[in-house]
C-alpha atoms as a PDB file:
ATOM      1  CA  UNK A   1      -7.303  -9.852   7.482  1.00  0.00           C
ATOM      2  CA  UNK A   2      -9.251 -10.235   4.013  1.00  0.00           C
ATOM      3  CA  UNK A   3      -7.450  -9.878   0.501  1.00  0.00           C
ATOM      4  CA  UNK A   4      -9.795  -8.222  -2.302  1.00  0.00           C
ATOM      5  CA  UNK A   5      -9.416  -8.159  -5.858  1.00  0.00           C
ATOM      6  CA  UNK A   6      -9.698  -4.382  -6.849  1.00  0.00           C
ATOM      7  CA  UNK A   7      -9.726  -3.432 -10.314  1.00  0.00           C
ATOM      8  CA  UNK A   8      -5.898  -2.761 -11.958  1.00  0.00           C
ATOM      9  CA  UNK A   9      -3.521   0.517 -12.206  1.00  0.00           C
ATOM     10  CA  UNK A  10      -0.041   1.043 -11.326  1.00  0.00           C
ATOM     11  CA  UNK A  11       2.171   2.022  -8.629  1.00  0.00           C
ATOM     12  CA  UNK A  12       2.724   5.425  -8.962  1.00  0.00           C
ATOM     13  CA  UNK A  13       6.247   5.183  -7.385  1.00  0.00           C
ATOM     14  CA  UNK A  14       7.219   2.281 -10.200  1.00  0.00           C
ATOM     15  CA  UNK A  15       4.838   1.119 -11.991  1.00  0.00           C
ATOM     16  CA  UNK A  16       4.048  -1.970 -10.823  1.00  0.00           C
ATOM     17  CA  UNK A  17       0.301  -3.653 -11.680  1.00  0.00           C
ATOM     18  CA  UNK A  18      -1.687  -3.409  -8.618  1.00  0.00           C
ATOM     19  CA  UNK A  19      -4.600  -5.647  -8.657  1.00  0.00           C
ATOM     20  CA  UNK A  20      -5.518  -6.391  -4.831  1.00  0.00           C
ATOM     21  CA  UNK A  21      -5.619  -5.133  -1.816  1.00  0.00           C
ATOM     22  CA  UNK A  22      -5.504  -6.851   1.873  1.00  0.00           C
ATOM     23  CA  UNK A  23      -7.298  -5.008   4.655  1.00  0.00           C
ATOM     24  CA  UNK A  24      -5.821  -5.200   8.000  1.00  0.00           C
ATOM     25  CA  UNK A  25      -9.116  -3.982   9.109  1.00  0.00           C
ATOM     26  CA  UNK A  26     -11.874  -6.319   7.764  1.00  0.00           C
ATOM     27  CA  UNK A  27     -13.801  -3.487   6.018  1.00  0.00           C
ATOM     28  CA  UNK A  28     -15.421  -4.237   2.661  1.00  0.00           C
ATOM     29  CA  UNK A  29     -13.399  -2.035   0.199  1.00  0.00           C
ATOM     30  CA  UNK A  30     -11.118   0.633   0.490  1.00  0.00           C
ATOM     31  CA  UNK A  31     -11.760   4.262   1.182  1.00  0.00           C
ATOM     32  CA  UNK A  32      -9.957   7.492  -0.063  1.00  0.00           C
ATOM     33  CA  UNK A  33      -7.593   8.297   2.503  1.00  0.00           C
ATOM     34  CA  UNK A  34      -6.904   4.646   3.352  1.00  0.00           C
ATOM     35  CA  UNK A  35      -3.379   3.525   2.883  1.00  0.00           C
ATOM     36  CA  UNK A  36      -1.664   0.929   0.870  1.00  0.00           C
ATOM     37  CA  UNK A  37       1.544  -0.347   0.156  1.00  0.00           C
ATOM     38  CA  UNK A  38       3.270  -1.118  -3.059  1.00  0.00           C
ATOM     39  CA  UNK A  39       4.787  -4.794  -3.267  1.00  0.00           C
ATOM     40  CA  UNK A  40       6.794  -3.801  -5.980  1.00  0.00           C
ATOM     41  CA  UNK A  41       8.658  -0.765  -4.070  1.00  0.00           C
ATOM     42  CA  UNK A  42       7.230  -0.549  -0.691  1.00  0.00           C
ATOM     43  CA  UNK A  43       6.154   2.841  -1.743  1.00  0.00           C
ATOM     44  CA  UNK A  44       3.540   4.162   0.912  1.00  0.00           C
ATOM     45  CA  UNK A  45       0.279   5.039  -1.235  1.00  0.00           C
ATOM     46  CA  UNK A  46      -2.699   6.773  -0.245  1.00  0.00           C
ATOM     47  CA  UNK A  47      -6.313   5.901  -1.694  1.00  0.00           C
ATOM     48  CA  UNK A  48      -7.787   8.599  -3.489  1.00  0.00           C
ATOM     49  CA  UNK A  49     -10.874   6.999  -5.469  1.00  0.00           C
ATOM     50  CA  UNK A  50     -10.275   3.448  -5.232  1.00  0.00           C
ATOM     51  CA  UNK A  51      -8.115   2.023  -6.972  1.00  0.00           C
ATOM     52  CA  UNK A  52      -7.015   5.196  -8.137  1.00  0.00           C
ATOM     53  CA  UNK A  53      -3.616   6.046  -5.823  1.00  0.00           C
ATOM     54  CA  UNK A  54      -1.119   8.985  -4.742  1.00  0.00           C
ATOM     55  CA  UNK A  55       1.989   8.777  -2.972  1.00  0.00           C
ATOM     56  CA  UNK A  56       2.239   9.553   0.514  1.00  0.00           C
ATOM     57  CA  UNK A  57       3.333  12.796   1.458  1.00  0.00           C
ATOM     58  CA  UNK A  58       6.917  13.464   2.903  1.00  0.00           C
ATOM     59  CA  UNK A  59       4.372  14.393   6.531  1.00  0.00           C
ATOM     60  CA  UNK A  60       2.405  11.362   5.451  1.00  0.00           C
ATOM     61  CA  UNK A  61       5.247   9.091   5.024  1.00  0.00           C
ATOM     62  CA  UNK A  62       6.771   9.933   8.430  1.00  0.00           C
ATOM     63  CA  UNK A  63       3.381  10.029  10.143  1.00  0.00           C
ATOM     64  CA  UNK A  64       2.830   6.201   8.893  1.00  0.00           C
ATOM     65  CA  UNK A  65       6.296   4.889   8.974  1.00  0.00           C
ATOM     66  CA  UNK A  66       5.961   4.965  13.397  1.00  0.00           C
ATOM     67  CA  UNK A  67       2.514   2.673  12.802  1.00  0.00           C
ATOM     68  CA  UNK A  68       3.696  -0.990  13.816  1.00  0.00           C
ATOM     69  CA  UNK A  69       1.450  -2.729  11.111  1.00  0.00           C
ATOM     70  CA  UNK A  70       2.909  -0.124   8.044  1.00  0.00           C
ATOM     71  CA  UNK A  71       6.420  -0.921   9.262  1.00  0.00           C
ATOM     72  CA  UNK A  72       6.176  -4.614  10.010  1.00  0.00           C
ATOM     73  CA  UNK A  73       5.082  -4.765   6.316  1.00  0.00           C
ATOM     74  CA  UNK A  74       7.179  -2.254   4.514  1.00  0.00           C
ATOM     75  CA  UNK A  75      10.460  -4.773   6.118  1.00  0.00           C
ATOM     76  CA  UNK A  76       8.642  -7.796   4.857  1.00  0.00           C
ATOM     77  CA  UNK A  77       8.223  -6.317   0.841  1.00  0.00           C
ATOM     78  CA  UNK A  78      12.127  -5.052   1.312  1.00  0.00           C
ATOM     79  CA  UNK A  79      13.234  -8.310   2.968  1.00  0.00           C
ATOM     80  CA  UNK A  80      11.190 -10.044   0.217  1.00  0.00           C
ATOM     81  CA  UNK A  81      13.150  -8.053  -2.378  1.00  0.00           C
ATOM     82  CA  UNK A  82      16.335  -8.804  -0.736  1.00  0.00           C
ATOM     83  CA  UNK A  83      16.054 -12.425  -1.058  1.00  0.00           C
ATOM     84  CA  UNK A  84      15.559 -11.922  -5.072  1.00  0.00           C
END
């Protein structure tokens, strides 16, 4: 797992500066298509020219919410938010 520094824009869900990204994979730098999730919202975004961002699709969303690594950290950012 290796965190990058990407270059800022906001969460399209709330707004949130997003400055960094951590790949599960160990590639260099994300690609469009890749996914990413908001810390602010646990919003599921999808890379479209890095950094830029969309939301996930309703399908999208779905499709990614059965993946064990999106889930395990969309319940850590929630629990996180819980605890505020």
């Amino acid at each position: 797992m290796r965190t990058l520094d990407t270059p800022a824009t906001n969460c399209p869900a709330c707004g949130k500066m997003l400055d960094a990204c951590t790949n599960l994979q160990d590639a260099e730098l994300p690609e469009p298509g890749d996914v990413s999730i908001c810390l602010g919202c646990a919003s599921l975004l999808i890379f479209t020219a890095p950094p830029q961002f969309r939301l996930a699709t309703p399908e999208e969303a779905q499709e990614l919410a059965n993946h064990p690594q999106v889930a395990q950290v969309i319940k850590a950012v929630l629990g996180g938010k819980a605890k505020q």
